[in-house]
Every structure is written in C-alpha cells, then in structure tokens.
C-alpha atoms as a PDB file:
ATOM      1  CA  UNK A   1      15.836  -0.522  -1.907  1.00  0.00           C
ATOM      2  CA  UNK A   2      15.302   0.512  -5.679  1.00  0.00           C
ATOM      3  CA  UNK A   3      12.311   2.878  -6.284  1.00  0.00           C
ATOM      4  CA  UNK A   4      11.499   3.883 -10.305  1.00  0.00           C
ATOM      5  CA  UNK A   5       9.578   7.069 -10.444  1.00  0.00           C
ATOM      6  CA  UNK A   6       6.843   6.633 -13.198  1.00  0.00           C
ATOM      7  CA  UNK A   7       4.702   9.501 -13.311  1.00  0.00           C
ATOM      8  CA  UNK A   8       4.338  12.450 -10.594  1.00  0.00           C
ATOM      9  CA  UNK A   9       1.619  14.498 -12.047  1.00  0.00           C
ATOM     10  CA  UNK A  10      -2.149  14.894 -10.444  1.00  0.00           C
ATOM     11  CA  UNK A  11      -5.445  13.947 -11.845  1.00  0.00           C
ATOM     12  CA  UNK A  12      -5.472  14.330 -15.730  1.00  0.00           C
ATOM     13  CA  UNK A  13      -1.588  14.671 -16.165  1.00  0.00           C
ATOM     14  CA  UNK A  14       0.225  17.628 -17.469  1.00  0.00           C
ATOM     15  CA  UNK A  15      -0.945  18.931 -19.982  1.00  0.00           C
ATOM     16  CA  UNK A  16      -4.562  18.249 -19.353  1.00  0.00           C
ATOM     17  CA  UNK A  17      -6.874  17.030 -22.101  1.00  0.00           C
ATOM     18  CA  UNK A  18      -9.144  19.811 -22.172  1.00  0.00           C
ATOM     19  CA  UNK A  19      -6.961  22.658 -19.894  1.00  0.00           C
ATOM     20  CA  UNK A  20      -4.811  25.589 -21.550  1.00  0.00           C
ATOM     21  CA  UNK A  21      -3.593  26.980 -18.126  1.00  0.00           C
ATOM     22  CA  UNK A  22       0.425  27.618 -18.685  1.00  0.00           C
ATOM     23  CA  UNK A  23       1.122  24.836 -17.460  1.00  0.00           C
ATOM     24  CA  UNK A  24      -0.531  22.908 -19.985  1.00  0.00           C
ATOM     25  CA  UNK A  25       0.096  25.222 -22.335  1.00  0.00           C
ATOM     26  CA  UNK A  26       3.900  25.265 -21.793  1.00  0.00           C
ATOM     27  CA  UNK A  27       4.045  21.080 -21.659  1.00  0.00           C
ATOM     28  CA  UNK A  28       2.282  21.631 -25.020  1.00  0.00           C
ATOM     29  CA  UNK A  29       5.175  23.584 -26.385  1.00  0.00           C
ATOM     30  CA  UNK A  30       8.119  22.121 -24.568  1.00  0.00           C
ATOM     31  CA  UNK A  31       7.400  17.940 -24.624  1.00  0.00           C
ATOM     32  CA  UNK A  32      10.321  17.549 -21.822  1.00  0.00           C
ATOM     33  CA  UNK A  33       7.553  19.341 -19.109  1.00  0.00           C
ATOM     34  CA  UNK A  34       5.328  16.621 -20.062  1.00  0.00           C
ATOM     35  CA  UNK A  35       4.065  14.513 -16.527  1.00  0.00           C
ATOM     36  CA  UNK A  36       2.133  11.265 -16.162  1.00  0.00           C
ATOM     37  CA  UNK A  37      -0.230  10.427 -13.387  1.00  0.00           C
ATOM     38  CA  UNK A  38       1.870   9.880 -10.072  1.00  0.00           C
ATOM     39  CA  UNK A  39       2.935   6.302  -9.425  1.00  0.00           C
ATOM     40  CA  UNK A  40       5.929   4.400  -7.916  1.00  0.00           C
ATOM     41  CA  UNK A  41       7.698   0.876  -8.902  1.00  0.00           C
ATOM     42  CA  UNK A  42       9.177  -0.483  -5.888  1.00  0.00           C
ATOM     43  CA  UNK A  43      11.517  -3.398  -6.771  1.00  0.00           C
ATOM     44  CA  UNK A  44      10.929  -6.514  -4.214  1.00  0.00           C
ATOM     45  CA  UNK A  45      13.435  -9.189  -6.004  1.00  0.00           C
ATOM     46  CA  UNK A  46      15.840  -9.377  -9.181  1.00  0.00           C
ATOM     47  CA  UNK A  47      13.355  -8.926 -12.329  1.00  0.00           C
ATOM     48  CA  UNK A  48       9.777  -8.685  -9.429  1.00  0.00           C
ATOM     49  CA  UNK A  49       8.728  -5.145  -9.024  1.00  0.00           C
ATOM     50  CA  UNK A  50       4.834  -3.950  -7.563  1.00  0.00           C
ATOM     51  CA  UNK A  51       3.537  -0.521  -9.227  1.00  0.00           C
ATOM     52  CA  UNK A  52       2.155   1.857  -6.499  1.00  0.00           C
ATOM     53  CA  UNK A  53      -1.131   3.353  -7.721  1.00  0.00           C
ATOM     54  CA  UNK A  54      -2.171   2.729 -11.783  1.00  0.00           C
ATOM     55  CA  UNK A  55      -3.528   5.554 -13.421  1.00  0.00           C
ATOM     56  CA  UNK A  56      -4.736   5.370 -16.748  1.00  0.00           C
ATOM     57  CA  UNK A  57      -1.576   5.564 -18.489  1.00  0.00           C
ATOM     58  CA  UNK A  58       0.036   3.094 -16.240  1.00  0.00           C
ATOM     59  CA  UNK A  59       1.222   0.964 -19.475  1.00  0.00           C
ATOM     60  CA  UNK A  60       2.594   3.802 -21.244  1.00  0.00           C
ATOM     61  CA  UNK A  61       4.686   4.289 -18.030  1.00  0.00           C
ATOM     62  CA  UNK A  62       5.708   1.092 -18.048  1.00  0.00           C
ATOM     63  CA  UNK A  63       6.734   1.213 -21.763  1.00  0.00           C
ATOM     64  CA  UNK A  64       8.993   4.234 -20.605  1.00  0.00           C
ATOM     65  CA  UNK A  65      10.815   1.703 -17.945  1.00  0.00           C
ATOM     66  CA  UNK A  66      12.914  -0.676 -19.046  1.00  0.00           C
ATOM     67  CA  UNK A  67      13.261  -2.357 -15.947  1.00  0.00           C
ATOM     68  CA  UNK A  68       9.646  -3.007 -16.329  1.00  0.00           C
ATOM     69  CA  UNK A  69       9.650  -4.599 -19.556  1.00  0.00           C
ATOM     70  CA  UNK A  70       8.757  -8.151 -20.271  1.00  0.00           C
ATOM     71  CA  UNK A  71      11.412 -11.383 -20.858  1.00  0.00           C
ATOM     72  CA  UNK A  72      12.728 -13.559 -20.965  1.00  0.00           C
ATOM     73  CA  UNK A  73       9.585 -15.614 -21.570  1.00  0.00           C
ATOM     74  CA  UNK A  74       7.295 -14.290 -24.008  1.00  0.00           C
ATOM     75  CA  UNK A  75       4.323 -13.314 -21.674  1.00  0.00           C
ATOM     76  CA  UNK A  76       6.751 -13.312 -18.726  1.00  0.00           C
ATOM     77  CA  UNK A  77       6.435  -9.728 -16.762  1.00  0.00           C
ATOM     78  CA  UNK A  78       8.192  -8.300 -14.022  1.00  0.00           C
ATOM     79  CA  UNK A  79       5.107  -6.597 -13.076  1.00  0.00           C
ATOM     80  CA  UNK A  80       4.108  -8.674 -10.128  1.00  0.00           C
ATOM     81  CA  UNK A  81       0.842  -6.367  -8.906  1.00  0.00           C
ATOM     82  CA  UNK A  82      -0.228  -2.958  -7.492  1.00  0.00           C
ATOM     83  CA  UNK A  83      -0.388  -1.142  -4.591  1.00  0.00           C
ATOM     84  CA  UNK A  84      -3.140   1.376  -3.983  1.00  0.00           C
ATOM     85  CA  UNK A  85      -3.059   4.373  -1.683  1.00  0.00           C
ATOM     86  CA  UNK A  86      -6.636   5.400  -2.271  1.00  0.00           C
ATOM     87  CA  UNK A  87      -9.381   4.664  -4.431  1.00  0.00           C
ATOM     88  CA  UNK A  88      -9.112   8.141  -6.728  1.00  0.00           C
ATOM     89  CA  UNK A  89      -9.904   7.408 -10.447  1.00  0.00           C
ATOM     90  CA  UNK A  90      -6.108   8.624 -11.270  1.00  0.00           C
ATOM     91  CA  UNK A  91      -4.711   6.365  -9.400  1.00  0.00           C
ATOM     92  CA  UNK A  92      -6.729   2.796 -10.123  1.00  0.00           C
ATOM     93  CA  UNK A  93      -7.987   3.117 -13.731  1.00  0.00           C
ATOM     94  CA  UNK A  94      -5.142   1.831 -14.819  1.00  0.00           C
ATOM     95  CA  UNK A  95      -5.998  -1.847 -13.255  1.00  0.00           C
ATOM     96  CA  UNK A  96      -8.521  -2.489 -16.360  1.00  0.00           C
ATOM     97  CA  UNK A  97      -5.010  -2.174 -18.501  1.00  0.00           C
ATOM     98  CA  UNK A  98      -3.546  -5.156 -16.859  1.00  0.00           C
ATOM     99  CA  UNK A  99      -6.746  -7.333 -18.155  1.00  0.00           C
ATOM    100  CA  UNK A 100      -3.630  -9.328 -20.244  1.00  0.00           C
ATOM    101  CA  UNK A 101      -2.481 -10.677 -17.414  1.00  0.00           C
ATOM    102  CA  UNK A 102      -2.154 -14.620 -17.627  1.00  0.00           C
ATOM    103  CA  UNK A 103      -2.161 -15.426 -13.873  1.00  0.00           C
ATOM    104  CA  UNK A 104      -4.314 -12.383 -12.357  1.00  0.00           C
ATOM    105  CA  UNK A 105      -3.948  -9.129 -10.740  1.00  0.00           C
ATOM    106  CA  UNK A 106      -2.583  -8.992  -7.378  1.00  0.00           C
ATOM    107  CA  UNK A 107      -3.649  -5.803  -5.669  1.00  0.00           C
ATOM    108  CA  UNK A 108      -2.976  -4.258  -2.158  1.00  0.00           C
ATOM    109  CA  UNK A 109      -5.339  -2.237  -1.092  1.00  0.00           C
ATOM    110  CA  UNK A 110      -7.487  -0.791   2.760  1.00  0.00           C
ATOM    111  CA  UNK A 111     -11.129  -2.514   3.485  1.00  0.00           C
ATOM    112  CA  UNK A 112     -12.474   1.138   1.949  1.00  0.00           C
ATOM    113  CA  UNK A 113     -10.442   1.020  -0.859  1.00  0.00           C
ATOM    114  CA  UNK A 114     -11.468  -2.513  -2.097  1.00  0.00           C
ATOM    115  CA  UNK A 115     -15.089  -2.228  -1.340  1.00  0.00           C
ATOM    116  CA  UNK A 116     -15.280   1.183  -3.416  1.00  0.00           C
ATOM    117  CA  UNK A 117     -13.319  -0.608  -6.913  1.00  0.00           C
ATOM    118  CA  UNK A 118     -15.957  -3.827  -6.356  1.00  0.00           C
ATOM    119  CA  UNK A 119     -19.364  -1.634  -5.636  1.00  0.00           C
ATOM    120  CA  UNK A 120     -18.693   1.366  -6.806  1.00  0.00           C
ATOM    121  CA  UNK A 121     -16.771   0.960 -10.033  1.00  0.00           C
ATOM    122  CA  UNK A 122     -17.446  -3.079 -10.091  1.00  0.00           C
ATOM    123  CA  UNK A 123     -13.457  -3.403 -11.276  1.00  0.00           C
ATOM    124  CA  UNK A 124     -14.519  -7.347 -10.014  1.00  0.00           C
ATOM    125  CA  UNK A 125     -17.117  -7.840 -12.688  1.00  0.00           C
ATOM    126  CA  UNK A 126     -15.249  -6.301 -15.087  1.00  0.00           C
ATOM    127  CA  UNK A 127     -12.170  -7.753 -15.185  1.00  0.00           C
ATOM    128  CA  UNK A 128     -13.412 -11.334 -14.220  1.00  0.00           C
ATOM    129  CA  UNK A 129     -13.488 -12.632 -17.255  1.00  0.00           C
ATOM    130  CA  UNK A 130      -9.830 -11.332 -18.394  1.00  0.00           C
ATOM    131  CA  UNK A 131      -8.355 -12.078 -15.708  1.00  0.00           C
ATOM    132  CA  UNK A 132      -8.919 -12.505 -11.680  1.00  0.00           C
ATOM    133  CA  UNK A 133      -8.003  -9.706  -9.404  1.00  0.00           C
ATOM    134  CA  UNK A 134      -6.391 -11.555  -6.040  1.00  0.00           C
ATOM    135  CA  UNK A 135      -6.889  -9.221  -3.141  1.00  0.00           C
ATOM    136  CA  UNK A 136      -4.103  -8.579  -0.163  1.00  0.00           C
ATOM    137  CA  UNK A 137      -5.460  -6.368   2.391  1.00  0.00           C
ATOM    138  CA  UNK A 138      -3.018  -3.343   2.999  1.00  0.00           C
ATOM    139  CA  UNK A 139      -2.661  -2.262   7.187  1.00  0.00           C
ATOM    140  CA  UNK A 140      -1.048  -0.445   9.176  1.00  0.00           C
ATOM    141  CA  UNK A 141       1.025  -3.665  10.341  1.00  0.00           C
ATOM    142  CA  UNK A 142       4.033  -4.184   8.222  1.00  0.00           C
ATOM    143  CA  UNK A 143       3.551  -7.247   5.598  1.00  0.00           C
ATOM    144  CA  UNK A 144       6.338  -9.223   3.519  1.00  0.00           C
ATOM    145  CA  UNK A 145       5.988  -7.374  -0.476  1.00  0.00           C
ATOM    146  CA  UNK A 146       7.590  -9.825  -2.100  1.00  0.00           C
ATOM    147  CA  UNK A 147      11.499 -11.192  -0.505  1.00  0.00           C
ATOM    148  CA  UNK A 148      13.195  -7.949   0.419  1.00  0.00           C
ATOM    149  CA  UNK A 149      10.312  -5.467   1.018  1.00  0.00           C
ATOM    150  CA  UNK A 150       7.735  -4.430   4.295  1.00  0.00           C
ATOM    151  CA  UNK A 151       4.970  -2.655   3.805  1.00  0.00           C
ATOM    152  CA  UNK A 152       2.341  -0.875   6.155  1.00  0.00           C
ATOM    153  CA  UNK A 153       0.207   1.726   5.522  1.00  0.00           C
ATOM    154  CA  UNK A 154      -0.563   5.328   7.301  1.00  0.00           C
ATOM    155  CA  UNK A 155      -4.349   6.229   7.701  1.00  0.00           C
ATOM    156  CA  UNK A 156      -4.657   9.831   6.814  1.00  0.00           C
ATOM    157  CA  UNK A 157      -8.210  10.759   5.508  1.00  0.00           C
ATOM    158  CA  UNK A 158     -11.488   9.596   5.347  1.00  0.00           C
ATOM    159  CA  UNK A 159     -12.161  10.789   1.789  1.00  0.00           C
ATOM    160  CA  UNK A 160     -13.786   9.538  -0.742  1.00  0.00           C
ATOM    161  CA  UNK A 161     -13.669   9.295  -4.261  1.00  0.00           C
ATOM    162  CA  UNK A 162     -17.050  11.515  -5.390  1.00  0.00           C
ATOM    163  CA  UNK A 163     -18.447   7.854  -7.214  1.00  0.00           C
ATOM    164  CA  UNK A 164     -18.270   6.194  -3.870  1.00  0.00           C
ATOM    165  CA  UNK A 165     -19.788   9.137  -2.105  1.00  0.00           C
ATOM    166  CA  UNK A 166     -22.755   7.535  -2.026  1.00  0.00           C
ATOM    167  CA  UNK A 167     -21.471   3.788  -1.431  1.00  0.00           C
ATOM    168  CA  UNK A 168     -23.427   2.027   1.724  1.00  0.00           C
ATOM    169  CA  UNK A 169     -20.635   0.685   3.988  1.00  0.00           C
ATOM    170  CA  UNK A 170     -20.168  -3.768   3.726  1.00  0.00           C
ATOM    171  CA  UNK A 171     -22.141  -4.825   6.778  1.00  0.00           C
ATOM    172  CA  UNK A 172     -20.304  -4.013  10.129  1.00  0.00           C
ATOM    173  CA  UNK A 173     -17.934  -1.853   8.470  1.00  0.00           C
ATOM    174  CA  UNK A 174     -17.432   2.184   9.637  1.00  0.00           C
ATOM    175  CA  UNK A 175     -15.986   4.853   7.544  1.00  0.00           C
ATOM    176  CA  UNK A 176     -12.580   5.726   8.692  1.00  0.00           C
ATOM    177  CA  UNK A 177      -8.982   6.773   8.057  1.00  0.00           C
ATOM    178  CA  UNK A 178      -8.289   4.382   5.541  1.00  0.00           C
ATOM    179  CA  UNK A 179      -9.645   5.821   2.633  1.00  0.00           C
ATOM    180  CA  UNK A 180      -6.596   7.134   1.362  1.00  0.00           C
ATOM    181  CA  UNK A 181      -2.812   6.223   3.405  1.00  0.00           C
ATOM    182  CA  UNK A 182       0.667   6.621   3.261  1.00  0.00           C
ATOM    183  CA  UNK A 183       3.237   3.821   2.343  1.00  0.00           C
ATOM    184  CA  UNK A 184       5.488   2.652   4.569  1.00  0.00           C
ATOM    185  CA  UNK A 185       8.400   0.967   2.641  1.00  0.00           C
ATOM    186  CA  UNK A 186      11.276  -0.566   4.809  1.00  0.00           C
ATOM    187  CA  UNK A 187      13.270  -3.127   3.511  1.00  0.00           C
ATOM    188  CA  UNK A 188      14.986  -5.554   6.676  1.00  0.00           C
ATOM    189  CA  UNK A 189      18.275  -6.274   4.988  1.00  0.00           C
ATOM    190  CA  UNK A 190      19.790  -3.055   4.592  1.00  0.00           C
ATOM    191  CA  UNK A 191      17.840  -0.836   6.850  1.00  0.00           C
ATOM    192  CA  UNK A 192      16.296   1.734   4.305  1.00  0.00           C
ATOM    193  CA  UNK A 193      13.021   3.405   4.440  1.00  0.00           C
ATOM    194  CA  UNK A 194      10.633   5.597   2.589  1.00  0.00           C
ATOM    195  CA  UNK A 195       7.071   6.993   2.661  1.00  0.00           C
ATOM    196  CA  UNK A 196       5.026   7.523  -0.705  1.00  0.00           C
ATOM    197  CA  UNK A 197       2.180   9.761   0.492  1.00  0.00           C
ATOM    198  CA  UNK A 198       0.799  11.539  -2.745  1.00  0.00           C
ATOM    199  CA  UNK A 199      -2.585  12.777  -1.411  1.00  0.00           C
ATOM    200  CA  UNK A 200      -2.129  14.105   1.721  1.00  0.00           C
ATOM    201  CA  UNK A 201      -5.366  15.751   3.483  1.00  0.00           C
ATOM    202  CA  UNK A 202      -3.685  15.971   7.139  1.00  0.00           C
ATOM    203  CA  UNK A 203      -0.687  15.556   8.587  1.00  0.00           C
ATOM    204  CA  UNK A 204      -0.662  13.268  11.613  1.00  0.00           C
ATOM    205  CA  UNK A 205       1.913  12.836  14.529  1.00  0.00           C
ATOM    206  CA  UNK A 206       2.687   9.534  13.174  1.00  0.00           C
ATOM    207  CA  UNK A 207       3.009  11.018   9.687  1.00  0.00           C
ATOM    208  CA  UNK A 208       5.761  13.276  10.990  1.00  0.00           C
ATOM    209  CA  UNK A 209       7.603  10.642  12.792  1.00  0.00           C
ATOM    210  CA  UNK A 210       7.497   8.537   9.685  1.00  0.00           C
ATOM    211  CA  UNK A 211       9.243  11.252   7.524  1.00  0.00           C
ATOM    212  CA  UNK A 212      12.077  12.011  10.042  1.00  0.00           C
ATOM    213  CA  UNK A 213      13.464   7.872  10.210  1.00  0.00           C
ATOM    214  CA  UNK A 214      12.782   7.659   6.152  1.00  0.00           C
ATOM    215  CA  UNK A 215      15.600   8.052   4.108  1.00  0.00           C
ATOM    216  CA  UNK A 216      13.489   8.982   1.456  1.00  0.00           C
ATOM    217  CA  UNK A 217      10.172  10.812   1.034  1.00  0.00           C
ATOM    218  CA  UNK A 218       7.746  11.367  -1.607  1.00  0.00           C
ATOM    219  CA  UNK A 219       4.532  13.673  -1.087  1.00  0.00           C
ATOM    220  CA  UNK A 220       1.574  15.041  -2.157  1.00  0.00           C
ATOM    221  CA  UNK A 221       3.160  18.391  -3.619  1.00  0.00           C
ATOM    222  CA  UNK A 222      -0.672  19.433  -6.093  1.00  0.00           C
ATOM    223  CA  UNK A 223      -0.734  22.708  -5.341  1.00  0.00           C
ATOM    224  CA  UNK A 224       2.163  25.172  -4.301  1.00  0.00           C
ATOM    225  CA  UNK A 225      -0.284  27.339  -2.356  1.00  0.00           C
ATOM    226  CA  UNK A 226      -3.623  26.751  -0.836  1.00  0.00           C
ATOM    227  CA  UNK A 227      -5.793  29.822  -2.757  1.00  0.00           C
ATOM    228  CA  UNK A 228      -3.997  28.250  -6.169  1.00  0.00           C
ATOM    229  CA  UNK A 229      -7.453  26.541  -6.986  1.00  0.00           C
ATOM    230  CA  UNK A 230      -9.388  29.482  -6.775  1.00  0.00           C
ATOM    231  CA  UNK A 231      -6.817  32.097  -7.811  1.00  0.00           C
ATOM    232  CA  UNK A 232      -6.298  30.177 -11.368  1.00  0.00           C
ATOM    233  CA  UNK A 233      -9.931  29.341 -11.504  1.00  0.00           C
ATOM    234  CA  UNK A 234     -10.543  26.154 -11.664  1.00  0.00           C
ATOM    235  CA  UNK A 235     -12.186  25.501  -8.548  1.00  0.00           C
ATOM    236  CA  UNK A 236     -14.081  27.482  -6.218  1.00  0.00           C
ATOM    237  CA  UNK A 237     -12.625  25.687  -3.056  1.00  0.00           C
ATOM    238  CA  UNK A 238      -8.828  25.961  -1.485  1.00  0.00           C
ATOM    239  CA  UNK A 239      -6.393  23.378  -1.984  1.00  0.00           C
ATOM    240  CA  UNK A 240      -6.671  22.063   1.987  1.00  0.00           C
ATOM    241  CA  UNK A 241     -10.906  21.911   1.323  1.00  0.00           C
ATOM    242  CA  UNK A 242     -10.080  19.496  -1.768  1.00  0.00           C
ATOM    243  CA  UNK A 243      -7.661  17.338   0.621  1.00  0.00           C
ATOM    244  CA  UNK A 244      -4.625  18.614  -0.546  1.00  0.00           C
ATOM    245  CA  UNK A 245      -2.280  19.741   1.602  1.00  0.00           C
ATOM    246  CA  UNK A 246      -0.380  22.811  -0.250  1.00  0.00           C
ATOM    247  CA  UNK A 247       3.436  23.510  -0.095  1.00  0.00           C
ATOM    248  CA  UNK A 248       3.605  26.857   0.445  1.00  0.00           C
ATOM    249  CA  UNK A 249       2.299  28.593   3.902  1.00  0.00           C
ATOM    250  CA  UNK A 250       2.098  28.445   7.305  1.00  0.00           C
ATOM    251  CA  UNK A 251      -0.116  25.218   7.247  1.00  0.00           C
ATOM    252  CA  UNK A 252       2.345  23.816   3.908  1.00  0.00           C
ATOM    253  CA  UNK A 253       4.184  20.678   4.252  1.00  0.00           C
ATOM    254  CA  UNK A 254       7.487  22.538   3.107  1.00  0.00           C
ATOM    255  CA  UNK A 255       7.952  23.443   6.738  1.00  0.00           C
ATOM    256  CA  UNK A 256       7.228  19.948   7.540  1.00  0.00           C
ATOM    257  CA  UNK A 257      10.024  18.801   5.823  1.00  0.00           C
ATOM    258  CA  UNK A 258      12.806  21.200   6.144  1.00  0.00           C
ATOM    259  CA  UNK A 259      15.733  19.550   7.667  1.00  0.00           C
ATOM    260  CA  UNK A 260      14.880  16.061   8.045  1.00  0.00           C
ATOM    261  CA  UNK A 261      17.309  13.827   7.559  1.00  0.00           C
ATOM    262  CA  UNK A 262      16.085  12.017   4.195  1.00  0.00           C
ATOM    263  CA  UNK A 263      15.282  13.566   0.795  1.00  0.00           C
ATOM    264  CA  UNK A 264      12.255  14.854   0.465  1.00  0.00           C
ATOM    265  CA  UNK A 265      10.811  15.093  -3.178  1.00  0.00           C
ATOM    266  CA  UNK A 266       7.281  16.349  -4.366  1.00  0.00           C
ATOM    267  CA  UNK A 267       5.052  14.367  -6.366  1.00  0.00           C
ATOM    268  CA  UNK A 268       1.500  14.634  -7.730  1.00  0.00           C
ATOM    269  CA  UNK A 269       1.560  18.024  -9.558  1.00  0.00           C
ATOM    270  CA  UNK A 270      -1.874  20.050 -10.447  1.00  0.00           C
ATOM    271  CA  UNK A 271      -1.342  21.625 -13.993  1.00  0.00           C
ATOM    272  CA  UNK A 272      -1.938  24.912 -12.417  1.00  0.00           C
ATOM    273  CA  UNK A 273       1.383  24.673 -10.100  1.00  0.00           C
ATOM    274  CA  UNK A 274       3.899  26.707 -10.536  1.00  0.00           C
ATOM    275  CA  UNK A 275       6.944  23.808 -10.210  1.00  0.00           C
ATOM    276  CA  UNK A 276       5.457  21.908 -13.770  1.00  0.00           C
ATOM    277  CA  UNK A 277       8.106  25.011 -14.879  1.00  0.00           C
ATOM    278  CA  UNK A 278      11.071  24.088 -14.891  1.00  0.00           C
ATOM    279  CA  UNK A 279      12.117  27.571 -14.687  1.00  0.00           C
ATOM    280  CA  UNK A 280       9.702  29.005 -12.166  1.00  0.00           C
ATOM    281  CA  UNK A 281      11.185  30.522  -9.280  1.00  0.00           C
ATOM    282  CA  UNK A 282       9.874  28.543  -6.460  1.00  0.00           C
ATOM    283  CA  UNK A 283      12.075  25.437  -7.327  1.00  0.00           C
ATOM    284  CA  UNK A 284      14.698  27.950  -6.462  1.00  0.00           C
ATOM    285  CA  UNK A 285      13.038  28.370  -2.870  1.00  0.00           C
ATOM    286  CA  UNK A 286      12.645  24.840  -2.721  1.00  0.00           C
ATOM    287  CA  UNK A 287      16.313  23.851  -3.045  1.00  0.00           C
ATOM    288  CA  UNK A 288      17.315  26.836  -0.692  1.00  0.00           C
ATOM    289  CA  UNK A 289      14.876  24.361   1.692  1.00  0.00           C
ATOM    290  CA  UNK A 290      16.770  21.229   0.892  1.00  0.00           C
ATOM    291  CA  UNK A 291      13.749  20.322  -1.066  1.00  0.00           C
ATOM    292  CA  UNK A 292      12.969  18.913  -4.415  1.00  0.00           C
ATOM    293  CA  UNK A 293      10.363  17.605  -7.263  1.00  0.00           C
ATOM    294  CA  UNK A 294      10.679  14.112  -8.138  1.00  0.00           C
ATOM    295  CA  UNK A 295      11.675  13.889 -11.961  1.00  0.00           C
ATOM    296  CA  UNK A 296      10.009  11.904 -14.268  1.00  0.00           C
ATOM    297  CA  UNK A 297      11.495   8.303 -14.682  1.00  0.00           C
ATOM    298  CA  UNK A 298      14.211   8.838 -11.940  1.00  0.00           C
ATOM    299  CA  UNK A 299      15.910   6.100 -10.173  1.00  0.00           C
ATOM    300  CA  UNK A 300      16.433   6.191  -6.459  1.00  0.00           C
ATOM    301  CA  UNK A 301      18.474   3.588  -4.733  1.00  0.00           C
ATOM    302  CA  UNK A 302      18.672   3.584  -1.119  1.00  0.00           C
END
C-alpha cells in the first residue's frame, strides 16, 4: 500500500488568510512551516490513485505530487476520484476544481455526506454542466477502490457542517453516525492496513480496535490541548465541544495511541497548535510517546 501525504493542516491552512497567531505568523516568516488542508492519495493501481478529502487547494497539492501529475496522454490523469470523510467545507471545496475533468467526478461519500454537497451546497447543479459527479456510496462494509485497495468506513459523529445545520433529512432518512467517519484502508494482497481519521469527535470501541491491527494511522491531531481554543482566543468553546478530540490530556488521543503496534502520525493541524513549530517542545514529548506529525508531501509505503 502507497499513501502520499498532501496536506495535514485544519480549516484555512497554516498560515491562515486573515490570522497572525504564531503560528501563522511563524509560517509567514519561515515558508518550510507552511501546511495545506489535510488530505491523503491512496494509490489503487500503477499510475490510478483516489484523493481522500479535497480542500480548496486540492490542485495546488496535486501540482506538489508528481505521482499525481498527468501523462502520458494529454488530458490523461492519474487522479481517478475522491474520497470524503465528512462534508466540512475544508475538506470538499476542492471538488468544484476538478470541473476539467473529461469523464466525471467519481466521489465516495456516507448517505449524509452526499445529501448535504447536493442540498446544501448544490455541488450537483453546479458542476453538471462541467462535468458529472458519479456517486459510490461509502459503508462500513469493505468495497473494492480500484484493483488492490478495500475500503470501509467508521461512523464516529453525527456532526454537521454549520450550512447543513438546517438541511431537512431525504425522506426516510435519520441523522446518524455517518456524518463524518474514519477510513478503513486494507489492501488483500499484502496484508497492510491503515485508518485516516482527521476529525475525530469520539473515540469508539471499534475505533480503538481499528488502530491496534493498522499498520499505519493518521488522526485528527487540531488542537494539542482541549482549552487551546479558548486560551488563544479564537473560540469561546473547548476543542472536544467543536468535535475535536485534543492530544494532550486525560481524555487526548495520545494515550490512545501509545504503544500500538503501527505508526501513528497526526494530521489536521489548527494554526494555533503548538506542533505547526517545528521546534516546539511537545514534538519532543511526542516522540518520547512513539508518536509523530505527518510531514507535508511524505511517502508511506506499507
């Protein structure tokens, strides 16, 4: 299994637009801090890869990928679709980016997940006459992604994006779990497997037993501590009320994952955490953990 890291920061990327926390501030000064939205290319076949989650810079990302880049044929792309974990504006904006594409968009995504882009942002309406969007509904019951890849996904909260707060339900549907999941990547022919879970609001039984047979996990790492929202002001609410899970802490995922078997990398960065520095101090008490933060543009083979 090949997995291309293409961005691991949270909503509005590091630095910010319109922020000058240090964080944003120091990515300012030093460009090699910089982060792009979080997102995943999971390779499925020689020269076929899907991109997990698009955020708005979701080409740029795939400029900085050369595995990603198109040939032989002149409009011939390796790109084959996406893969949504949750209907978030970070992480499907970058859909209206593919509207180039000759043959359509194919795009994995929960019940709640689809209805939200068609009704709430009307992605269908949009796009339609670019190019088609082909639906695959995304499960918890593991589906063929392409030749060498399984997917399922993890149900792990039932919220919503704020635009689709409002959203009536399709007829006989019930909100649920589904809203925003965790990947399940396991790939038949050798064995390997890894979870991609970077919004994490809970952490479920079958969450944990997921991390301890992957052989490699990426998660929700926003904040490093739950007060970190209100302590550096820019929200009034804790990182667990905004369904974000923080690192740090007797309820922190860090605890989770100390000492499973696979490696365990954090993804999805808030500007305001303390890990966008390279220098800070807790990636020191990370590694003492046997923890990391995924890198941008890394390559892991499993």
């Amino acid at each position: 299994m090949l997995l291309q890291v293409l961005g691991t920061a949270a909503g509005g990327g590091l630095p910010q637009w319109n922020c000058a926390c240090p964080g944003c501030a120091g990515a300012r000064a030093h460009p090699h801090r910089r982060r792009r939205h979080a997102s995943l290319a999971v390779r499925v076949a020689d020269h076929r890869w899907y991109v997990v989650n698009a955020g708005p810079d979701l080409t740029d990302q795939i400029e900085a990928a050369p595995a990603l880049h198109p040939g032989p044929g002149l409009r011939d792309t390796p790109v084959v679709g996406v893969v949504l974990t949750d209907a978030e504006l970070d992480h499907t904006l970058g859909i209206a980016r593919l509207r180039e594409a000759r043959t359509g968009v194919e795009v994995w995504a929960t019940p709640p997940v689809r209805h939200a882009l068609l009704n709430g942002l009307r992605l269908g309406d949009v796009l339609g006459p670019y190019t088609p969007l082909e639906w695959r509904e995304l499960g918890p019951d593991p589906q063929p992604l392409g030749d060498a890849i399984e997917l399922s996904a993890l149900p792990i909260s039932a919220k919503r994006p704020r635009y689709a707060h409002e959203l009536p339900p399709p007829p006989g549907a019930r909100d649920d779990l589904s809203w925003a999941v965790a990947l399940l990547l396991h790939e038949p022919s050798t064995g390997a497997r890894a979870v991609y879970a970077p919004a994490l609001a809970a952490w479920p039984d079958a969450l944990q037993k997921a991390v301890e047979d992957a052989d490699c996990v990426l998660v929700d790492g926003t904040f490093w501590d739950d007060d970190e929202p209100v302590r550096t002001g820019i929200s009034p609410r804790t990182a667990t009320a905004m369904g974000h899970l923080p690192i740090d802490g007797p309820d922190g995922t860090a605890h989770r994952l100390t000492g499973i078997r696979g490696r365990c990398l954090y993804t999805h960065l808030n500007n305001t955490n303390p890990l966008t520095d390279p220098d800070a101090a807790e990636h020191t008490r990370l590694t003492a953990l046997g923890l990391e933060v995924a890198a941008e543009r890394m390559v892991i083979e499993l």
